[in-house]
Protein backbone atom coordinates (compact mmCIF):
# COMPACT_ATOMS: atom_id res chain seq x y z
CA UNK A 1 215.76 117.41 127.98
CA UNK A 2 215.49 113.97 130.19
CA UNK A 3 217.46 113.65 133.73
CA UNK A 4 220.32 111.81 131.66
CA UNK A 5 220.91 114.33 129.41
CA UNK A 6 221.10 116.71 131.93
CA UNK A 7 223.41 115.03 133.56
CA UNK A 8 225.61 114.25 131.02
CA UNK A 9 225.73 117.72 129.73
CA UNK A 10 226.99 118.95 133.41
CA UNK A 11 229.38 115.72 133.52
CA UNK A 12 230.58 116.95 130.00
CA UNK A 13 231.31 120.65 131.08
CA UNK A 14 232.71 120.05 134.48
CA UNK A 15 235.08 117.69 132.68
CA UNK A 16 235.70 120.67 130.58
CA UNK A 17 236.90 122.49 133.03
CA UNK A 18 239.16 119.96 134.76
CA UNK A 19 240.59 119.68 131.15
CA UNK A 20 240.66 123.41 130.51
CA UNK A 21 242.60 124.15 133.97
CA UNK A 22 245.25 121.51 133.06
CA UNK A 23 245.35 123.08 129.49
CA UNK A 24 248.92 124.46 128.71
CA UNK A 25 249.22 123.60 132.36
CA UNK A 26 252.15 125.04 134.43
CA UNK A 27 254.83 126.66 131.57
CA UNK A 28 257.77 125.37 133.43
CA UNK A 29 259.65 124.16 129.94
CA UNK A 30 261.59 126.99 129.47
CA UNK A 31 263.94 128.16 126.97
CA UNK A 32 267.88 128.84 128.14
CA UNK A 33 268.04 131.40 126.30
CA UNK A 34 264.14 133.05 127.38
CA UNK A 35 264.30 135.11 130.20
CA UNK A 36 261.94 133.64 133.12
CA UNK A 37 258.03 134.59 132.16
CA UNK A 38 256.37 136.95 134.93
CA UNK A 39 253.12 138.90 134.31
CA UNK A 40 254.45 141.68 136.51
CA UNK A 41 257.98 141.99 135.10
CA UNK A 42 259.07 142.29 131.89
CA UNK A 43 262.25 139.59 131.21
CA UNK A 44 265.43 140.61 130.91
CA UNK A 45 267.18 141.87 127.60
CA UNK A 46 269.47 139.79 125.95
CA UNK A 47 273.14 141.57 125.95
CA UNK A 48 272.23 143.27 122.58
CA UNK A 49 270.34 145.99 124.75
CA UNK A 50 270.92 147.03 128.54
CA UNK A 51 268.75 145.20 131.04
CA UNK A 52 266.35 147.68 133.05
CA UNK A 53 266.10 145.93 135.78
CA UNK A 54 267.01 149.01 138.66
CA UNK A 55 264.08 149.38 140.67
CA UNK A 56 261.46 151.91 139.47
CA UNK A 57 261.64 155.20 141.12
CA UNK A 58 260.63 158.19 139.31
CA UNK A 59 257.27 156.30 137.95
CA UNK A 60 256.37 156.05 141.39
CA UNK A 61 256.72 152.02 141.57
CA UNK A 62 254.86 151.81 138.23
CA UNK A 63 256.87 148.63 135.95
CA UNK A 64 255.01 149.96 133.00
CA UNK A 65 257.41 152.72 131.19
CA UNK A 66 260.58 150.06 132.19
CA UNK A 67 258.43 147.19 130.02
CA UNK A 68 257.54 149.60 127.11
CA UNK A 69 261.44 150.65 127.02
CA UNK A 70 262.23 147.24 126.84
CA UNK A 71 259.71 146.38 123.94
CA UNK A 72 261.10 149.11 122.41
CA UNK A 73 264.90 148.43 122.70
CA UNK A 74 264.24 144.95 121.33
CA UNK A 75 262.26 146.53 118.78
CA UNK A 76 265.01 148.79 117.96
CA UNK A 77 267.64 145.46 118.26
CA UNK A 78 265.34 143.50 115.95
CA UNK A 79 264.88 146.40 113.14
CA UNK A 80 268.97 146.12 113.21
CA UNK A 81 269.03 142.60 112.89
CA UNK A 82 266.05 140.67 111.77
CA UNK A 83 267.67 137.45 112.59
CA UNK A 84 268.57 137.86 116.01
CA UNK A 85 267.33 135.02 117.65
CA UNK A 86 267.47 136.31 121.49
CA UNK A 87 265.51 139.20 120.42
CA UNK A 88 262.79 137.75 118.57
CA UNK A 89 262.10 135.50 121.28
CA UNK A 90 262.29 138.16 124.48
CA UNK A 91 259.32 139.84 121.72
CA UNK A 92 257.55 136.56 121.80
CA UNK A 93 257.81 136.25 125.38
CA UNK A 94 256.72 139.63 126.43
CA UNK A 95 253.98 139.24 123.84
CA UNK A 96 252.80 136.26 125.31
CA UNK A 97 253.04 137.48 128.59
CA UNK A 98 250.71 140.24 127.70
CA UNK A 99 247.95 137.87 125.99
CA UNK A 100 248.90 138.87 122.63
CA UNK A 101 249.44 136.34 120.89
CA UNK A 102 249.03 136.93 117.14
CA UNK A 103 252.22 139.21 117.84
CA UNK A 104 253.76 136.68 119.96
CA UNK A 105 252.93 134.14 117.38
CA UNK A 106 254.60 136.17 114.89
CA UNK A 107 258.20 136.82 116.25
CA UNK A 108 258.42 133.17 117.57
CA UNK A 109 257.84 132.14 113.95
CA UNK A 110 260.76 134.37 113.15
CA UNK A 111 262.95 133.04 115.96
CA UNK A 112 262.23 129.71 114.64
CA UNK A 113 263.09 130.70 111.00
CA UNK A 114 266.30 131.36 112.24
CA UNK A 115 267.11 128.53 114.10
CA UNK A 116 265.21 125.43 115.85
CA UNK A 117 264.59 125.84 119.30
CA UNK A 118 262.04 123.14 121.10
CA UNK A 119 261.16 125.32 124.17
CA UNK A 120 259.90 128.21 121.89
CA UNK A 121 258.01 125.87 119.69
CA UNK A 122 256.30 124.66 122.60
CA UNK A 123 255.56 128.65 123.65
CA UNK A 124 254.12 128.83 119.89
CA UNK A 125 252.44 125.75 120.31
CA UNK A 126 250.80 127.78 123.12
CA UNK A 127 249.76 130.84 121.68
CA UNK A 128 248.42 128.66 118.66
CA UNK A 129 246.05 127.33 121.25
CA UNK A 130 244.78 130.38 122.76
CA UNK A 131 244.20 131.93 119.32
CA UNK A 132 242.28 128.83 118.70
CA UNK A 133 244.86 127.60 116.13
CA UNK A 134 244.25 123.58 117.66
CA UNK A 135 245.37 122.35 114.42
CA UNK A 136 248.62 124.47 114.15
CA UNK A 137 249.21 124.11 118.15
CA UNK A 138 249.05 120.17 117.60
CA UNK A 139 252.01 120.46 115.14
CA UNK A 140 254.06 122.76 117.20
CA UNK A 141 253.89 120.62 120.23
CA UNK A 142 254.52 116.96 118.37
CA UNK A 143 257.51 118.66 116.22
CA UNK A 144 259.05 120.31 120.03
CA UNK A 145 257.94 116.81 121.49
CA UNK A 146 259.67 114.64 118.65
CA UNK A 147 263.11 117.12 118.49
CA UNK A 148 263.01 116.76 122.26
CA UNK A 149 261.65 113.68 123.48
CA UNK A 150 262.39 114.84 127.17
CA UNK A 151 260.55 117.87 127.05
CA UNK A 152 257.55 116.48 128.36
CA UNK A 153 255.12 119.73 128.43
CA UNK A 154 255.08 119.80 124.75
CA UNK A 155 253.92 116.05 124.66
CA UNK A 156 251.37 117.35 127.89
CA UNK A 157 250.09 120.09 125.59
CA UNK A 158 249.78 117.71 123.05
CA UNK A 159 247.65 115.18 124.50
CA UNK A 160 245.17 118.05 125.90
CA UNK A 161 245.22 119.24 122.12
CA UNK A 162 244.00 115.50 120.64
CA UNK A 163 241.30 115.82 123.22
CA UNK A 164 240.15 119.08 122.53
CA UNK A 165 239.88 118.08 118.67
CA UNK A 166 237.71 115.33 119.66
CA UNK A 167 241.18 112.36 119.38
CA UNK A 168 240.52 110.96 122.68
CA UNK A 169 242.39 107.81 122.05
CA UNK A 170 245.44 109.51 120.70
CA UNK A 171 245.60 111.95 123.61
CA UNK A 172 245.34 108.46 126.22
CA UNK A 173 247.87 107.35 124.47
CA UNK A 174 250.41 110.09 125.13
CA UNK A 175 248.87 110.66 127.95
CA UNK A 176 249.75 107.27 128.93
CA UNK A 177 253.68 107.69 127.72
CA UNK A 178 253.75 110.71 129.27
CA UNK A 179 252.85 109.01 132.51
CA UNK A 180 255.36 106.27 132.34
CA UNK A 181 257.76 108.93 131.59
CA UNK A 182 256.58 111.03 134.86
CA UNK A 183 255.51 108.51 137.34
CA UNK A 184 254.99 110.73 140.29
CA UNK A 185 253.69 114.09 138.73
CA UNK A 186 250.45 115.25 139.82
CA UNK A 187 249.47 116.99 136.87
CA UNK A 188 250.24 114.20 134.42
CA UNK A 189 248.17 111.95 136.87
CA UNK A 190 245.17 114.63 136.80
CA UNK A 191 245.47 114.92 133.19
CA UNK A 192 245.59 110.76 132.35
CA UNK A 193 242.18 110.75 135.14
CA UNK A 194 240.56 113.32 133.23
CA UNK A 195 241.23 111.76 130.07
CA UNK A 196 240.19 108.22 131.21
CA UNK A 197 236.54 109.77 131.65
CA UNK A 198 236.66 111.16 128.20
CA UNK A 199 234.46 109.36 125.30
């Protein structure tokens, strides 16, 4: 291996990184109807099953029982009525909160069944990704970016997608709307640098 290939093999994988920590970057595009994500706290229920959101006392500060009641009331909800949209999602969420996505994958596709919601394609488009699903995540995020051409993380996620499957000019592209879209945001600037670099 000469000097230049050594080099451009480091370039390569640092780039990778810069390009993996802006992938999926910050999940601020949020559903109304999806209770805020938090790795520590499970999200609200939906009014078809009581909230537990007192403070945990008897598990000694533990969250864990309150989070595997609440799985299990939506659970309960969802086994009721299959097509209840709030549910299915909450699943999703908590799911994806938890890293596991081929469940999460799974009751978002059955949210979406029921009715068209950009914000939780976008969190599908996600756990497509990191189960490794590029080609499926690509379609999620251009169908949530083309049903809602303001929801700029789904275009974001998209042109990290194209780049990832090797369709550098197609993610500079969006990259580039995105951009004119978002002037002044720093990860859309990081993302359209790391991009520029990309062959």
């Amino acid at each position: 291996m000469t000097r230049d290939n050594i080099v451009f093999a480091t370039c390569g994988l640092l780039l990778g990184l810069i390009i993996g920590s802006l992938v999926i970057g910050p999940r601020i595009a949020q559903s109304k109807l999806a209770a805020p994500h938090s790795a520590d706290i499970a999200p609200s229920l939906t009014e078809t099953a009581p909230p537990a959101t007192a403070a945990p006392t008897a598990t000694g500060g533990n969250p864990m029982p309150m989070v595997m009641q609440q799985l299990e009331n939506l659970k309960q909800t969802v086994a009721r009525e299959p097509r209840n949209f709030e549910a299915l999602v909450q699943l999703g969420n908590m799911y994806m909160d938890a890293a596991k996505f081929p469940q999460a994958i799974d009751f978002y596709e059955r949210a979406l069944a029921v009715r068209e919601e950009p914000n939780v394609r976008t969190d599908l488009g996600i756990c497509y990704k990191q189960s490794n699903q590029l080609e499926k995540s690509l379609i999620a995020f251009q169908k949530a970016g083309s049903e809602a051409p303001d929801q700029w993380q789904a275009r974001y996620n998209e042109a990290i997608i194209l780049s990832e499957l090797g369709r550098n000019d197609e993610a500079r592209t969006v990259a580039a709307k995105l951009a004119e879209a978002k002037p002044g945001d720093e990860d859309v600037k990081k993302l359209v640098a790391a991009l520029a670099v990309k062959k």
